[in-house]
Protein backbone atom coordinates (compact mmCIF):
# COMPACT_ATOMS: atom_id res chain seq x y z
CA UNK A 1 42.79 52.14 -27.35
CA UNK A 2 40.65 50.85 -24.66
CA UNK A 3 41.08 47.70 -23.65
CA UNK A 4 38.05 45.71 -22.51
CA UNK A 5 38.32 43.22 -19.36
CA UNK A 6 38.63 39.85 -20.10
CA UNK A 7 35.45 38.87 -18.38
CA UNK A 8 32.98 41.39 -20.02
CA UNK A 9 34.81 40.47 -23.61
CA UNK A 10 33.60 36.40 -23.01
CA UNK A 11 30.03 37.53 -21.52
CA UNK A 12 28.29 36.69 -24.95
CA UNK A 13 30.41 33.17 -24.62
CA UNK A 14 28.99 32.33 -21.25
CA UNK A 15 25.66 33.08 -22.65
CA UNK A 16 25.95 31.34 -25.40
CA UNK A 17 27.67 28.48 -24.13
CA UNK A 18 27.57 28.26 -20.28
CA UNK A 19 23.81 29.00 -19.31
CA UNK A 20 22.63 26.03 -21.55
CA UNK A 21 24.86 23.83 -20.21
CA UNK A 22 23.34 24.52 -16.95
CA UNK A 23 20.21 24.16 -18.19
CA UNK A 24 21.06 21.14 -19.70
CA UNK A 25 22.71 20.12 -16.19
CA UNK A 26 19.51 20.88 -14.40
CA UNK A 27 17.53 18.73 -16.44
CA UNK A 28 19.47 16.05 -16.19
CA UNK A 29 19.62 16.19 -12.60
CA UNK A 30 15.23 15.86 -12.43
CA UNK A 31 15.55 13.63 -15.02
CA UNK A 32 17.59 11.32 -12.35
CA UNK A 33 15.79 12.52 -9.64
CA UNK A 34 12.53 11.03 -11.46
CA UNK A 35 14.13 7.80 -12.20
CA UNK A 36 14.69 7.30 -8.24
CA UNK A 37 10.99 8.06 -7.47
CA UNK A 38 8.54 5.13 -6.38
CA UNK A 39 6.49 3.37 -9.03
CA UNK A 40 3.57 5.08 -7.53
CA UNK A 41 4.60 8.71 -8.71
CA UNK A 42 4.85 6.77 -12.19
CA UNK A 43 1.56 5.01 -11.87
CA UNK A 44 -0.50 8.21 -10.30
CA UNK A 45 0.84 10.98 -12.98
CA UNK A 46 -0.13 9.67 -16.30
CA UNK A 47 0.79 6.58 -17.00
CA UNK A 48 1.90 5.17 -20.22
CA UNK A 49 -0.50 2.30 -21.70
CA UNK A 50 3.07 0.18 -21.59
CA UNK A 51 3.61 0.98 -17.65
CA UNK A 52 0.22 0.46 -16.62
CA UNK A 53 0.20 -2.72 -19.17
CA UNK A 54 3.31 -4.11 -17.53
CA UNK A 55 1.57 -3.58 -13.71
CA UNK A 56 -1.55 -5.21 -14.80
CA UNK A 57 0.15 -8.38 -16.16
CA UNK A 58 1.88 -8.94 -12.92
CA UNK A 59 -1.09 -8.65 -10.91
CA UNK A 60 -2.64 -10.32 -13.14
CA UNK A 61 -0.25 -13.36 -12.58
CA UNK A 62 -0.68 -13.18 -9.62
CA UNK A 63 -4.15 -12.73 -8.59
CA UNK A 64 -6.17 -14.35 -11.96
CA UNK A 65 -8.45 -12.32 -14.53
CA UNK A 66 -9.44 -9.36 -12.33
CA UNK A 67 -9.71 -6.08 -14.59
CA UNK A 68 -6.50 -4.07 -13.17
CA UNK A 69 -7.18 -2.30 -16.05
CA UNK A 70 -10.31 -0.24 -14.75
CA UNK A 71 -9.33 3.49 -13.83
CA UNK A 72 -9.89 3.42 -9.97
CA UNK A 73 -9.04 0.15 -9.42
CA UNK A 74 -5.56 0.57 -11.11
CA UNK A 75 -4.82 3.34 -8.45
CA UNK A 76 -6.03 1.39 -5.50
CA UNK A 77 -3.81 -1.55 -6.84
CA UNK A 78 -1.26 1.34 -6.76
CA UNK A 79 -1.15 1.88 -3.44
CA UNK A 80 -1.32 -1.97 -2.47
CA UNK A 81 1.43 -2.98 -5.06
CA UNK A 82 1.15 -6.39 -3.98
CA UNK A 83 3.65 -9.42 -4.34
CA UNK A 84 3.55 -13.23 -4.41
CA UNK A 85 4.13 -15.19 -0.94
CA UNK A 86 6.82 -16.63 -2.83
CA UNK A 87 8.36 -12.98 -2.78
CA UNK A 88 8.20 -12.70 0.95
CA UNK A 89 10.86 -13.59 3.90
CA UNK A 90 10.41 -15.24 6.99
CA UNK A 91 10.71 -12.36 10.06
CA UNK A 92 12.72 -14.54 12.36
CA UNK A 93 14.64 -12.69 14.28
CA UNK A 94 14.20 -9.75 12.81
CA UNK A 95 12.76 -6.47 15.05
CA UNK A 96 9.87 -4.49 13.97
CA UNK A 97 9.94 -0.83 15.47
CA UNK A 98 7.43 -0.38 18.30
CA UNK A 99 5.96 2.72 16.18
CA UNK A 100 4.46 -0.34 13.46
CA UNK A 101 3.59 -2.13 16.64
CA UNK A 102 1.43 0.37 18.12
CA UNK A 103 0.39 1.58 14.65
CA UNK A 104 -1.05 -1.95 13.37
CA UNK A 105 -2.58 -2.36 16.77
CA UNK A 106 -4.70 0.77 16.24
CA UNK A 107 -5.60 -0.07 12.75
CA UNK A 108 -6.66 -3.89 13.98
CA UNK A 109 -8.87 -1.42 16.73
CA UNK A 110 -10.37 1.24 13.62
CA UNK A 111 -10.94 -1.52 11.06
CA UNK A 112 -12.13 -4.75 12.88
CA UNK A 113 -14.41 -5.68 15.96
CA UNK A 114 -15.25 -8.37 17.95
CA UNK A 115 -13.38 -11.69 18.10
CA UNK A 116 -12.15 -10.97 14.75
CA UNK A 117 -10.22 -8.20 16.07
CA UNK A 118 -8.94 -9.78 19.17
CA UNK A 119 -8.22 -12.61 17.23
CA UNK A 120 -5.64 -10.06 14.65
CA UNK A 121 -4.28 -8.55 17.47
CA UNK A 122 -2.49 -11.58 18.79
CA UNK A 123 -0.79 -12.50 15.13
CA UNK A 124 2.10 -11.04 15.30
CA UNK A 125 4.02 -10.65 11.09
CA UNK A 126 4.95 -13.54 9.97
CA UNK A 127 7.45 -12.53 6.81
CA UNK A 128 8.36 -9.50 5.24
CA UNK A 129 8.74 -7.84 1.93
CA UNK A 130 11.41 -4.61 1.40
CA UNK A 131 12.20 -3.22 -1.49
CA UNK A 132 15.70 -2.85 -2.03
CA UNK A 133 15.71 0.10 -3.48
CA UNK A 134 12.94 -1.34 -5.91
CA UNK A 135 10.01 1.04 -6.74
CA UNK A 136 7.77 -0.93 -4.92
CA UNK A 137 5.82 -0.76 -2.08
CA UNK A 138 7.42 -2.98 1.29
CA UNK A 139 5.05 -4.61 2.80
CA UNK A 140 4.53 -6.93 6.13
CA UNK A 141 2.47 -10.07 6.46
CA UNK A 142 0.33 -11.36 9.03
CA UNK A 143 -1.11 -15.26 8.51
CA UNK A 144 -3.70 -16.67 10.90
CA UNK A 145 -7.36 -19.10 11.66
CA UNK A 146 -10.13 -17.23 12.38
CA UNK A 147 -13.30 -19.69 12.38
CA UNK A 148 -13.42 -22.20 8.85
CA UNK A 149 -10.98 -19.42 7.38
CA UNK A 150 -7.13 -19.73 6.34
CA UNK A 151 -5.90 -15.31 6.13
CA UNK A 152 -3.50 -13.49 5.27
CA UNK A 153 -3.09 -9.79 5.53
CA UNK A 154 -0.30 -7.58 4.06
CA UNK A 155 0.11 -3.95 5.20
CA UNK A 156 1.79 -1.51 3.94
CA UNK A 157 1.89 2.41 4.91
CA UNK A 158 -1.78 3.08 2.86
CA UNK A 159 -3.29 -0.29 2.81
CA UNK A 160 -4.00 -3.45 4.86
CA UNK A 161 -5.31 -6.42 2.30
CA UNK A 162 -6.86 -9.49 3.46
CA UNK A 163 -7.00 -12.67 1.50
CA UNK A 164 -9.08 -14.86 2.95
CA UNK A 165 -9.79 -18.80 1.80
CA UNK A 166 -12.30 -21.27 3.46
CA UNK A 167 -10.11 -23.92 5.37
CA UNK A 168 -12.68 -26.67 3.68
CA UNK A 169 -12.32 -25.48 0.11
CA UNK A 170 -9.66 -23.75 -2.26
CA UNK A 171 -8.52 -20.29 -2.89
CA UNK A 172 -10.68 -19.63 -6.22
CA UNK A 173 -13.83 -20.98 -4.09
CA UNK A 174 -16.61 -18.39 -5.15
CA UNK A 175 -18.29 -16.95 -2.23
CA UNK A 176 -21.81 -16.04 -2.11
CA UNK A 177 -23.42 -12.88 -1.75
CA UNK A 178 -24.61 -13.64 2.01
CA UNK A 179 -21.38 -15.39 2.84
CA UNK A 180 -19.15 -12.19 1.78
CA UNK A 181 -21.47 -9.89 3.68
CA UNK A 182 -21.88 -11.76 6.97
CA UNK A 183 -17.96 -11.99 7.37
CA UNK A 184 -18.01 -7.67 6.80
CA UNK A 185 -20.73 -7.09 8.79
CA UNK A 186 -19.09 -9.51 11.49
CA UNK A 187 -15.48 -8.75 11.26
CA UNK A 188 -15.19 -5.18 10.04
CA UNK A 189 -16.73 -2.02 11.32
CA UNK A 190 -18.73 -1.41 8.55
CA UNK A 191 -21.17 0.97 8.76
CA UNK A 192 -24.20 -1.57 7.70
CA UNK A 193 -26.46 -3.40 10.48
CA UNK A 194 -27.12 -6.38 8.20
CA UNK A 195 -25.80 -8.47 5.53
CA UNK A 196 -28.84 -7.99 3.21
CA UNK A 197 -27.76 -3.71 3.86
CA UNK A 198 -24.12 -4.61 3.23
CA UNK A 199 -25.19 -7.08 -0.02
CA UNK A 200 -27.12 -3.73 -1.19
CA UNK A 201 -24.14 -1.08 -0.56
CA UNK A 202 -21.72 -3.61 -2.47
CA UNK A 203 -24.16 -4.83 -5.10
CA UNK A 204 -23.00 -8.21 -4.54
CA UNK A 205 -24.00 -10.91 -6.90
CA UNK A 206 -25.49 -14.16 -5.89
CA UNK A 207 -22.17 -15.96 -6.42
CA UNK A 208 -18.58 -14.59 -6.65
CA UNK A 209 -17.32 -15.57 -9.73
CA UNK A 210 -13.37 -15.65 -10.40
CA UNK A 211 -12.24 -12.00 -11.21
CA UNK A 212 -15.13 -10.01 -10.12
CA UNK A 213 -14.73 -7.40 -8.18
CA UNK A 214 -16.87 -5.36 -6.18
CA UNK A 215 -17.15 -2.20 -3.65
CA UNK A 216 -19.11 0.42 -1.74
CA UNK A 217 -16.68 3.79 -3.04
CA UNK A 218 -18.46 6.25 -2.45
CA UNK A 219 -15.58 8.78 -3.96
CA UNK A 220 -14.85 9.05 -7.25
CA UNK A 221 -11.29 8.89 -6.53
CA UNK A 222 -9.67 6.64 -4.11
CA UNK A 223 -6.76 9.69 -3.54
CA UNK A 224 -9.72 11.94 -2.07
CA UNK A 225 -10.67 9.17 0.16
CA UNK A 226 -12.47 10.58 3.60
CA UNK A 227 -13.38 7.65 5.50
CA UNK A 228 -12.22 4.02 4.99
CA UNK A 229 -15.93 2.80 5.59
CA UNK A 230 -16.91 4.87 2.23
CA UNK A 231 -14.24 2.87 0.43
CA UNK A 232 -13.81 -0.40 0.39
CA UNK A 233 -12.18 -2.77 -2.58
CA UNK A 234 -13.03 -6.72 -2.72
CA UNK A 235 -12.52 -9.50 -5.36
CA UNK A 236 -12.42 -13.08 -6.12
CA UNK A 237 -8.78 -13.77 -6.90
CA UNK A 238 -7.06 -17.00 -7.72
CA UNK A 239 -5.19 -16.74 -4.10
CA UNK A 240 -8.80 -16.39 -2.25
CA UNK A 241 -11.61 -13.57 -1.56
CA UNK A 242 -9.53 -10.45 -1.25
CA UNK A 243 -10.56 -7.38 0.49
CA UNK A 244 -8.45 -4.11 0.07
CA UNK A 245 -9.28 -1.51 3.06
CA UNK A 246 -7.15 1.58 3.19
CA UNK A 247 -5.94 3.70 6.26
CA UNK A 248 -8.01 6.34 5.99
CA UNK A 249 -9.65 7.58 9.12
CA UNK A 250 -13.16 8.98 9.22
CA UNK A 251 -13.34 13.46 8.64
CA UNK A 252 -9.75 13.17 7.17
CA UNK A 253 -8.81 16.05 4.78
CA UNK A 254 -9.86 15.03 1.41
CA UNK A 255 -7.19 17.03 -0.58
CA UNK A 256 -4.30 13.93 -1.37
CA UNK A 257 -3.93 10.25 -0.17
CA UNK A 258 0.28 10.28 0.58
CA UNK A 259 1.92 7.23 0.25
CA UNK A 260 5.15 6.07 1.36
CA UNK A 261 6.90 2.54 -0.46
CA UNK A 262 9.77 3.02 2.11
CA UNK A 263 7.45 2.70 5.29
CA UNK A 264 9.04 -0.60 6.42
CA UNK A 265 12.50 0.17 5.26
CA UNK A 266 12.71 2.76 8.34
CA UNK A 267 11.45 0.35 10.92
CA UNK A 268 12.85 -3.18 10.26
CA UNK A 269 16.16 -3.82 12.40
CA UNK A 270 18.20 -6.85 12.31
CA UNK A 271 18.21 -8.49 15.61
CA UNK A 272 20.33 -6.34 17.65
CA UNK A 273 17.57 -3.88 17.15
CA UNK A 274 19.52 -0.83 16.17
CA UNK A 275 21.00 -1.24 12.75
CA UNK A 276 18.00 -0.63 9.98
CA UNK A 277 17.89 -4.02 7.48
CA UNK A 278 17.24 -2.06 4.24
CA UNK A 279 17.87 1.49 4.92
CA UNK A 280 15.75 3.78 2.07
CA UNK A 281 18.19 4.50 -0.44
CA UNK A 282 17.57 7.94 -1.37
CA UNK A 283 15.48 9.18 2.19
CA UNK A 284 17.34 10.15 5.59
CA UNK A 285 15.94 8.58 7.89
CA UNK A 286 15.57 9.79 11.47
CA UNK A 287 15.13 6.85 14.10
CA UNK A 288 18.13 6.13 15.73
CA UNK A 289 16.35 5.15 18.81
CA UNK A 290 15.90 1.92 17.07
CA UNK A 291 13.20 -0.79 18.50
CA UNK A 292 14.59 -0.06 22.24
CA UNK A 293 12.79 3.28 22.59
CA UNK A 294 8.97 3.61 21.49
CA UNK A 295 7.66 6.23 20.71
CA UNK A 296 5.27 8.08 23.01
CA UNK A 297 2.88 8.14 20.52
CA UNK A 298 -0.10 5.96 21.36
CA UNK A 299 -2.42 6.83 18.37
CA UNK A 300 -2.10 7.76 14.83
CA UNK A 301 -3.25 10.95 13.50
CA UNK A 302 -5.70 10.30 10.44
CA UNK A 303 -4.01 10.35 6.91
């Protein structure tokens, strides 16, 4: 009698038995791999009404009875994923990479003009916010005077966000119509000549009430953004008038808006420079050069 190899006599068992167990194996391994992706791949792929529920509450907190809730607005909120100043550290000694240097100085240059913009370009960030490993965004903060006005702007890789309260009032202080425009059509590059234009774009009501929000989007999504200009978020928030502008440069390609929560994590260095505070946790990252050699880079190519 014939004897049949061992192998070819268990080839129904490893069918049976050993292919779904690697099946089983490779879904367990996306499942994990999921787990360790940003909030924003959970809050731009079809969120739950619990996850988006749980993000609006905490902006909520944070910022007062704006409606988070709204399609767009959730996304942009997304890509800001914003945190209390009570969140924040103080820099210190810290070193921020020469790459966010030069990159926040040409975004001060594409988004602002005037003495506005000089003004920015001399703050240098005051605290910081990493993740840890977190699915959130890191952000940095900038705090300044310009004029009557007390700011603050956080930046992160897709998004710089100013808050912005009158240095003679308080932060819920509703702004009128012809207030908000004339500090756009004075501070930002916006395409409009005049306030009444920019109160037209924005259908701005007489007076900013608490939670209001308004814009100029001219896309119905904020991920097929072309042009910042076309695309600009504002509010009345408990913290102060908020504007959200995005870093989107004019004739960009129109097919996705990539973020990146890790941004900061590959460029803040504890003072000697070299060694990375809060190295991403599941991201090599490729910048041993540390803050002692910038890049040659001078400009940023549009996102």
């Amino acid at each position: 009698m014939k004897k049949t190899p061992l192998l070819r006599r268990w080839n129904p068992f490893l069918q049976t038995a050993f292919i779904p167990l690697i099946l089983v194996n490779f879904v367990l391994c996306i499942t994990m791999h999921a787990a360790d992706d940003s909030l924003a791949d959970t809050l731009f792929n079809d969120p739950s009404p619990a996850t988006m529920r749980q993000a609006v509450q905490k902006w909520q907190a944070q910022f007062g009875p704006v409606d988070f809730g709204e399609n767009e607005m959730f996304y942009c909120m997304a890509y800001l994923h914003p945190q209390p100043k009570s969140a924040f550290k103080p820099l210190g000694d810290l070193k921020v990479a020469k790459r966010i240097q030069l990159d926040w100085g040409t975004w001060v240059g594409e988004f602002f003009k005037g003495r506005f913009a000089d003004a920015v370009m001399e703050w240098r960030p005051s605290s910081y916010y990493l993740n840890q490993g977190r699915p959130e965004a890191s952000l940095l903060l900038y705090e300044g005077i310009f004029d009557r006005y007390a700011l603050t702007i956080a930046e992160n890789y897709n998004v710089v966000f100013l808050t912005i309260v009158p240095t003679n009032g308080t932060p819920a202080t509703g702004f009128t119509s012809r207030e908000i425009a004339t500090l756009m059509t004075n501070w930002l590059n916006v395409k409009y000549e005049s306030a009444d234009e920019a109160i037209r774009e924005f259908s701005l009501p007489n007076v900013l009430t608490l939670g209001q929000v308004f814009t100029n989007k001219k896309y119905p999504q904020v991920g097929r953004i072309r042009s910042w200009q076309d695309y600009i978020v504002g509010f009345q928030s408990s913290e102060g008038l908020c504007l959200m502008i995005f870093k989107a440069q004019a004739k960009r390609a129109s097919g996705s808006f990539p973020y990146d929560y890790n941004w900061l994590n590959k460029w803040l260095y504890k003072s000697d420079g070299y060694t990375l505070l809060d190295p991403p946790r599941n991201e090599k990252v490729n910048n041993p050069a540390g803050v002692g050699r910038p890049p040659k880079r001078q400009t940023i190519e549009p996102r």
